[in-house]
C-alpha atoms as a PDB file:
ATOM      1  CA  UNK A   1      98.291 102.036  94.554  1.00  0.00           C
ATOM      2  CA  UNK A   2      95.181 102.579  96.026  1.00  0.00           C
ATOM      3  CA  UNK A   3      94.018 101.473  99.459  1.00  0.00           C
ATOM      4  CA  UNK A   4      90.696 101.553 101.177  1.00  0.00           C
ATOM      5  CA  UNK A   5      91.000 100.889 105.234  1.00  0.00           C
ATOM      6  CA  UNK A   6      88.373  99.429 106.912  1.00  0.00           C
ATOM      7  CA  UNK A   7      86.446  97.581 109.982  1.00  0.00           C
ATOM      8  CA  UNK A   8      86.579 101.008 112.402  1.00  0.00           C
ATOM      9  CA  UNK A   9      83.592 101.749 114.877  1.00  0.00           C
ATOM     10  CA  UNK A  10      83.162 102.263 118.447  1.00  0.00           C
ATOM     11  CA  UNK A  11      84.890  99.681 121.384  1.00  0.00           C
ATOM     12  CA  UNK A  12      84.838  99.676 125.323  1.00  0.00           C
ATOM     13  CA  UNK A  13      88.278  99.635 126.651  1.00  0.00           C
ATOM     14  CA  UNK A  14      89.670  96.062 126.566  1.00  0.00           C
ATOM     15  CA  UNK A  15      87.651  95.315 123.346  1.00  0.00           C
ATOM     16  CA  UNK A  16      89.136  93.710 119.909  1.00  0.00           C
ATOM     17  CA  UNK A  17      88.626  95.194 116.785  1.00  0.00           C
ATOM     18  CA  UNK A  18      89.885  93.948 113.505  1.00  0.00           C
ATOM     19  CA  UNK A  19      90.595  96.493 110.747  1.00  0.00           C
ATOM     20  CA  UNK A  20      91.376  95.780 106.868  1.00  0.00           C
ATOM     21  CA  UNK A  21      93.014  97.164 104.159  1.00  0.00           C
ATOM     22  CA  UNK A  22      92.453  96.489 100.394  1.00  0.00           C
ATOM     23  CA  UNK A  23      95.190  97.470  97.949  1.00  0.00           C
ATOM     24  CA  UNK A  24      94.849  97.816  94.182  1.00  0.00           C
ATOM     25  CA  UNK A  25      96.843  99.020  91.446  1.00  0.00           C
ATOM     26  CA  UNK A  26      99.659  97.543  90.976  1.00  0.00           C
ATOM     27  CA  UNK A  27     101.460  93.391  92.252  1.00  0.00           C
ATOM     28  CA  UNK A  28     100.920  93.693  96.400  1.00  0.00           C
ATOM     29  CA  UNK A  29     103.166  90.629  97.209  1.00  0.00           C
ATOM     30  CA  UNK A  30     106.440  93.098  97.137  1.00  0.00           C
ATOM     31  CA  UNK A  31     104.930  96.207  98.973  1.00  0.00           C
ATOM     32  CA  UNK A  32     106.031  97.113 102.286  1.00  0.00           C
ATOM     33  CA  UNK A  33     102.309  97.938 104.157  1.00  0.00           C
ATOM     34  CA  UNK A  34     102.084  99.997 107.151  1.00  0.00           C
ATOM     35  CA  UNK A  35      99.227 100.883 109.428  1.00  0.00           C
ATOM     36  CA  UNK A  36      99.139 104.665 111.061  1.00  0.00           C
ATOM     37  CA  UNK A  37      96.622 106.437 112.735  1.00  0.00           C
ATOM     38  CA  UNK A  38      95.950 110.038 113.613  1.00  0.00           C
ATOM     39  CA  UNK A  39      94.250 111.921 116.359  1.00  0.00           C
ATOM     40  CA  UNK A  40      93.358 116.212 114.685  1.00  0.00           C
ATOM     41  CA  UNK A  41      95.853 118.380 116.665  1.00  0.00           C
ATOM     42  CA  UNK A  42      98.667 115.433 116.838  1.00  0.00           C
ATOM     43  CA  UNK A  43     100.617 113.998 114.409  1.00  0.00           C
ATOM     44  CA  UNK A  44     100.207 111.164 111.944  1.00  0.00           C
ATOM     45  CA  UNK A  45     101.405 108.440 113.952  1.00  0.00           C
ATOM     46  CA  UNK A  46     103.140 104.778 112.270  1.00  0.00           C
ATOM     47  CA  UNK A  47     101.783 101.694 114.434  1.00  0.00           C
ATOM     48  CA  UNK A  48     103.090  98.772 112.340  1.00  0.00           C
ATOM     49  CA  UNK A  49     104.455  97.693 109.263  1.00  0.00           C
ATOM     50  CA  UNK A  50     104.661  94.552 107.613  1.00  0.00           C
ATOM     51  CA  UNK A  51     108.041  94.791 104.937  1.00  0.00           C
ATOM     52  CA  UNK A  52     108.925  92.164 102.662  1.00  0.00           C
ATOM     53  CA  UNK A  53     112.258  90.753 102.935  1.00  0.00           C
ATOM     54  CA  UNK A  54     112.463  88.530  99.502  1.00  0.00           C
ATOM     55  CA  UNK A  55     110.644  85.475  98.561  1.00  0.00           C
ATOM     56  CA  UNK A  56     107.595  84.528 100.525  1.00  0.00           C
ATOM     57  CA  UNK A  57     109.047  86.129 103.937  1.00  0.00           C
ATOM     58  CA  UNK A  58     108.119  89.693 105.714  1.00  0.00           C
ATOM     59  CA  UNK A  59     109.183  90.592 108.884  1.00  0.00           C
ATOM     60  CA  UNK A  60     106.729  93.161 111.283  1.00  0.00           C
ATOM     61  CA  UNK A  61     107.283  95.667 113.593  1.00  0.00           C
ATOM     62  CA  UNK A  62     105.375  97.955 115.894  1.00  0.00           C
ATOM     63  CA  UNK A  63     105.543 101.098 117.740  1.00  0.00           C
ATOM     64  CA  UNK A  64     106.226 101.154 121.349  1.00  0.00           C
ATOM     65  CA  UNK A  65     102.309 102.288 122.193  1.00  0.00           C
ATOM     66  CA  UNK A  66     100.886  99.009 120.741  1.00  0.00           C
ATOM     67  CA  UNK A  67     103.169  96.638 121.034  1.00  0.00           C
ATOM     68  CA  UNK A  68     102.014  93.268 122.271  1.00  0.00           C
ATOM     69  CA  UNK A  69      97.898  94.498 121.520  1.00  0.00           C
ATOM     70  CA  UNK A  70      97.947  94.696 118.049  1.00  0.00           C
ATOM     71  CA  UNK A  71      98.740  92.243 115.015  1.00  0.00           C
ATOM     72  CA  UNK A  72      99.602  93.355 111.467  1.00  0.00           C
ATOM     73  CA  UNK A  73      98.819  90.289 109.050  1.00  0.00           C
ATOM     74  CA  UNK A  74      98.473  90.354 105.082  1.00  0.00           C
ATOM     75  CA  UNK A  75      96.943  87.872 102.637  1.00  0.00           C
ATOM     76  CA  UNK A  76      98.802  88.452  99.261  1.00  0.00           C
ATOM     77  CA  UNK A  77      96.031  86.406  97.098  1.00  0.00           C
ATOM     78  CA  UNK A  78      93.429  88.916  98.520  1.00  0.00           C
ATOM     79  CA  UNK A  79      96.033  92.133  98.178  1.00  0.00           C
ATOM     80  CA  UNK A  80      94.910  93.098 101.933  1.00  0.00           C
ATOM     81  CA  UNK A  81      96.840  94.032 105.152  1.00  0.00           C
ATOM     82  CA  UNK A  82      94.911  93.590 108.005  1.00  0.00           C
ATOM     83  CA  UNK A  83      95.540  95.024 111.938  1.00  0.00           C
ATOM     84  CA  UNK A  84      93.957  93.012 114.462  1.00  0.00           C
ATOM     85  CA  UNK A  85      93.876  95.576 117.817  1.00  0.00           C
ATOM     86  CA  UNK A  86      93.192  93.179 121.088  1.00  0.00           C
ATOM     87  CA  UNK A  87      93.179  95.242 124.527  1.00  0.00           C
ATOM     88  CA  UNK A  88      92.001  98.563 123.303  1.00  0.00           C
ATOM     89  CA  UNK A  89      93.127 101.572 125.150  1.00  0.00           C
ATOM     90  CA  UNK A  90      90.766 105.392 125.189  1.00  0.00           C
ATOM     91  CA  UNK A  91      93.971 106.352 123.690  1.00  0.00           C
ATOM     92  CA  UNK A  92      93.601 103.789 120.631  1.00  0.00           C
ATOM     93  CA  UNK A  93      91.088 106.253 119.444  1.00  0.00           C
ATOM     94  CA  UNK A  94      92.115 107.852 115.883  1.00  0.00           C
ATOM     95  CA  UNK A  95      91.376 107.891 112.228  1.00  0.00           C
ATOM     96  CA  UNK A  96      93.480 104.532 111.238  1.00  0.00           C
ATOM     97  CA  UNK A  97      94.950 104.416 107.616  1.00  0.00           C
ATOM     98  CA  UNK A  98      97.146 101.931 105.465  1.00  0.00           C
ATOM     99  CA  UNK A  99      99.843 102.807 103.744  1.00  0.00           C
ATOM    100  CA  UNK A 100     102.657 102.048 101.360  1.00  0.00           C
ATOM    101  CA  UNK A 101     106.236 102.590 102.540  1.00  0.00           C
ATOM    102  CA  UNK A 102     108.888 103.186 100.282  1.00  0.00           C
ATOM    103  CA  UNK A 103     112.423 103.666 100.738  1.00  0.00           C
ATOM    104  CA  UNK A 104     111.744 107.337  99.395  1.00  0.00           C
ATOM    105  CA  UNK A 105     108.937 107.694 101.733  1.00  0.00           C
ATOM    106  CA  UNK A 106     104.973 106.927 102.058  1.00  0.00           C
ATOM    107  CA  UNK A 107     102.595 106.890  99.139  1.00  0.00           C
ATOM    108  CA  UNK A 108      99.078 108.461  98.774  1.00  0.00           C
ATOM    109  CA  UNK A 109      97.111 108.515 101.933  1.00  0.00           C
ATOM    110  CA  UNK A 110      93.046 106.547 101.340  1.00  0.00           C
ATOM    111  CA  UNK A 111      90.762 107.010 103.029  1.00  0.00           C
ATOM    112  CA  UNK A 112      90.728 105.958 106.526  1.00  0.00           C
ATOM    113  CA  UNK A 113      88.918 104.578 109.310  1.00  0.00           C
ATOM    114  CA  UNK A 114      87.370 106.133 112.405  1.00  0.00           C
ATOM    115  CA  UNK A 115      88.195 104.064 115.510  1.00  0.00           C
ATOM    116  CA  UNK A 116      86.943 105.556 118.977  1.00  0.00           C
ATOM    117  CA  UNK A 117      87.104 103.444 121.943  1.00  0.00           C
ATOM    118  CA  UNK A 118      85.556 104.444 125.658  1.00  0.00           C
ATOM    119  CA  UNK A 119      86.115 104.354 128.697  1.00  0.00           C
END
């Protein structure tokens, strides 16, 4: 699968951003999607996930440092995973990527995209 993140630039605290992610390669409708993000020095970090359950239904879940601000959403027809990011935080600032998740782990990190929000 290949993914391509995008929609990153520069916010004011309290600012929205949207950001997108465009899978190819291979039927999306199945994959469990994940958003991360990663500040040099720290640790990738997972912010949300959207998993698919069966059927039509996914479930979502967040981490603890954006719960409540940001949305993960996907459109199957359009194989993309979107993360909508409402109250933005200096500390929101990172390279954000998609991702697959597997039950054996992540897949190949694309390319992501530079969020930086101020003060």
């Amino acid at each position: 699968v290949q993914l391509q993140a995008s929609g990153g630039g520069v916010a004011r605290a309290g600012d929205s951003l949207r950001l997108s992610c465009v899978a190819s390669g291979r039927s999306f409708k199945n994959l469990n999607m994940g958003w991360f993000r990663h500040v040099p020095g720290k640790e990738r970090e997972f912010i949300a996930a959207s998993t698919w359950v069966g059927s039509n239904i996914y479930t979502t879940s967040y981490s603890d440092s954006v719960k409540g601000r940001f949305t993960i959403s996907r459109d199957n027809a359009k194989n993309t995973v979107d993360l909508q990011m409402n109250n933005l935080e200096p500390e929101d600032t990172a390279v954000y990527y998609c991702n697959t998740m597997y039950s054996d782990g992540l897949g190949a990190w694309g390319q992501g995209t530079q969020v930086t929000v101020s003060s």
